[in-house]
C-alpha atoms as a PDB file:
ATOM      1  CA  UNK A   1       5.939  38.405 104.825  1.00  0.00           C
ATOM      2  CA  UNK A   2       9.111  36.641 106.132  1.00  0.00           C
ATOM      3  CA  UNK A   3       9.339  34.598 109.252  1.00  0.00           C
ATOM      4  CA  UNK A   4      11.751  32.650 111.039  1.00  0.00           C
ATOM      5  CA  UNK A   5      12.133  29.116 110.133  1.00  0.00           C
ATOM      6  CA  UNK A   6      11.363  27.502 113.385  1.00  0.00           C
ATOM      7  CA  UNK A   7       7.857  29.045 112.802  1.00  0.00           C
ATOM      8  CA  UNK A   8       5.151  26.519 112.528  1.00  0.00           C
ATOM      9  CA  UNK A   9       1.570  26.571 110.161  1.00  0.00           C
ATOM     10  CA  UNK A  10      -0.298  23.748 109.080  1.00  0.00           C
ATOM     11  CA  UNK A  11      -0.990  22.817 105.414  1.00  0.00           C
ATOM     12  CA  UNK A  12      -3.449  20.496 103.840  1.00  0.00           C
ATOM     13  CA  UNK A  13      -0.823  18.894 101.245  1.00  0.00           C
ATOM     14  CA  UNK A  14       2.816  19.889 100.189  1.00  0.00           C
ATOM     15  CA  UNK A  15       4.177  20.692  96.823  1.00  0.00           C
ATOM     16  CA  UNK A  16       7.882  20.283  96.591  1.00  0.00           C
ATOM     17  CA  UNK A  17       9.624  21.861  93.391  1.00  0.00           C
ATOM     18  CA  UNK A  18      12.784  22.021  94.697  1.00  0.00           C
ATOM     19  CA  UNK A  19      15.277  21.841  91.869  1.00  0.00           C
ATOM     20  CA  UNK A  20      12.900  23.370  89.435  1.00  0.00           C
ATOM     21  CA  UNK A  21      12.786  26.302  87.583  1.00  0.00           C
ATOM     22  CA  UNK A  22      10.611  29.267  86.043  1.00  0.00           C
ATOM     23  CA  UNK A  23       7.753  28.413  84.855  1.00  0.00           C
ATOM     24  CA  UNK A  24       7.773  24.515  86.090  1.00  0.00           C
ATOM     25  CA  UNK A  25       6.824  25.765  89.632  1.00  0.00           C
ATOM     26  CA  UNK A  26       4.127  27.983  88.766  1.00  0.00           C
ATOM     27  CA  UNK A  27       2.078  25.231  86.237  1.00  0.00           C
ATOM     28  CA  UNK A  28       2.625  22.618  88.718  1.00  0.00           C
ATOM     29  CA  UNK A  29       1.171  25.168  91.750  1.00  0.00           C
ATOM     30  CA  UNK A  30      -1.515  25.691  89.176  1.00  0.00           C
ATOM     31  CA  UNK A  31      -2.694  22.244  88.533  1.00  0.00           C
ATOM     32  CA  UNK A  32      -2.188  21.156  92.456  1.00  0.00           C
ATOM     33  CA  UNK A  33      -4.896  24.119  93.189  1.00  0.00           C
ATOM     34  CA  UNK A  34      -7.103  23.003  91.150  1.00  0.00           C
ATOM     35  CA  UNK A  35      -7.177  19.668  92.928  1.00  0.00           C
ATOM     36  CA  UNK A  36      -7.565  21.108  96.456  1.00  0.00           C
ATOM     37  CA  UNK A  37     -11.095  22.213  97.979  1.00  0.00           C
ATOM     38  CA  UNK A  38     -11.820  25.912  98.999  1.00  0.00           C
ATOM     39  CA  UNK A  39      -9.800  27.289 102.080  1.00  0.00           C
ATOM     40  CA  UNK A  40      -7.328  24.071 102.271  1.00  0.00           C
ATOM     41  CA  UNK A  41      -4.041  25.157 102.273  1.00  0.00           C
ATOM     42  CA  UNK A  42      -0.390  24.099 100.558  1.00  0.00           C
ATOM     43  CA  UNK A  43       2.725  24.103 101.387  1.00  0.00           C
ATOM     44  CA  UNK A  44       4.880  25.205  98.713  1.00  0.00           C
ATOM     45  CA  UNK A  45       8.833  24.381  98.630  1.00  0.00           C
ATOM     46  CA  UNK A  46      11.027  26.134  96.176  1.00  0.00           C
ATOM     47  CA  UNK A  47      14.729  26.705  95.366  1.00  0.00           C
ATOM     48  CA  UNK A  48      13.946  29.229  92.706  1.00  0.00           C
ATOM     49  CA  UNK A  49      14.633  32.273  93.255  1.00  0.00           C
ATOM     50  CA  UNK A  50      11.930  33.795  90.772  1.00  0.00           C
ATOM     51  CA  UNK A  51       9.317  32.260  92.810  1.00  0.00           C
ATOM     52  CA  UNK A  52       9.536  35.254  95.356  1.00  0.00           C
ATOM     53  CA  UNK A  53       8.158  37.067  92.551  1.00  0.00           C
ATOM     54  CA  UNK A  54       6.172  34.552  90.839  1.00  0.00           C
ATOM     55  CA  UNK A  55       4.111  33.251  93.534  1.00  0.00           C
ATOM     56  CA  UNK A  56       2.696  36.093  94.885  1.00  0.00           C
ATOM     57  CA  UNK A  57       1.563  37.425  91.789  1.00  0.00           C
ATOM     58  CA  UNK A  58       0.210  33.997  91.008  1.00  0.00           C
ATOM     59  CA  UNK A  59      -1.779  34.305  94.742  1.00  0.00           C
ATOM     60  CA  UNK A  60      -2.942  37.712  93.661  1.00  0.00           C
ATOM     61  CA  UNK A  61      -4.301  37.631  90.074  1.00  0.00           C
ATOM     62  CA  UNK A  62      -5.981  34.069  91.051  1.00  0.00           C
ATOM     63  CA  UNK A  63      -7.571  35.633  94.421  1.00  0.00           C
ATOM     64  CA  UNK A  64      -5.849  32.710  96.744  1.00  0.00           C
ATOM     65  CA  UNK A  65      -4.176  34.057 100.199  1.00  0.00           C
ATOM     66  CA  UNK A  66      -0.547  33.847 100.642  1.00  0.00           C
ATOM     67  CA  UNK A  67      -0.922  33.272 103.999  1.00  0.00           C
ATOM     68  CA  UNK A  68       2.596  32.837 104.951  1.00  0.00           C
ATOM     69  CA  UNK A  69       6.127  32.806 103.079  1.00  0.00           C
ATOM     70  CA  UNK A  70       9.440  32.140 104.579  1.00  0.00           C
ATOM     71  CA  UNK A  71      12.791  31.852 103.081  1.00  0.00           C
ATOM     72  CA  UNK A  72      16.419  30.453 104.825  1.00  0.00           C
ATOM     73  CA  UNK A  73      19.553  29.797 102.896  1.00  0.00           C
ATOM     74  CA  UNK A  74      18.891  26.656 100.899  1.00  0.00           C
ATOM     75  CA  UNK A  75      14.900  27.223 100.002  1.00  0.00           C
ATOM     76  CA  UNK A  76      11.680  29.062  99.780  1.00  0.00           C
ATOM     77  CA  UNK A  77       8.177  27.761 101.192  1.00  0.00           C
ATOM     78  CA  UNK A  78       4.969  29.476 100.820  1.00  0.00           C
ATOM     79  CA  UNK A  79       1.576  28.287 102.219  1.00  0.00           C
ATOM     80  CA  UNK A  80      -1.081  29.349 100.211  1.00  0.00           C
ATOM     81  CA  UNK A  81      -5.229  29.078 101.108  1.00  0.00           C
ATOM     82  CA  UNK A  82      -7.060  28.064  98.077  1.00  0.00           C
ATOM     83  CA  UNK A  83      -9.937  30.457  97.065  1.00  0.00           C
ATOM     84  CA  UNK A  84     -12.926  29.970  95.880  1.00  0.00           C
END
């Protein structure tokens, strides 16, 4: 799911791995979901690329909601709902 920008959702906490690369943002998603409580929600920013792909899958074989991704020219942000 892409949206514009502008487009506002609210996050519990914020994870910034801008400048990072494969798998550095995916073990440091990892260890900030295991600090957060069911159904709080994180705000993920990325400039890797591989995170379109990595994230996602991380979301999906973990059972945690993507709820929203959006992408412009200079970085990615996801915000993801912690399962249980």
């Amino acid at each position: 799911m892409t949206t514009s920008p502008t487009s506002e959702a609210t996050h519990t906490e914020c994870l910034d791995t801008s400048g990072l690369y494969c798998p550095e943002p995916i073990m440091l998603l990892h260890e900030k979901m295991e600090e957060l409580a069911t159904n709080e929600v994180l705000l993920v920013i990325a400039t890797d690329p591989a995170t379109t792909r990595d994230i996602p899958k991380f979301c999906q074989f973990l059972k945690h909601s993507l709820i929203k991704q959006e992408e412009d020219e200079q970085q990615y942000r996801y915000w993801i709902k912690k399962s249980l």
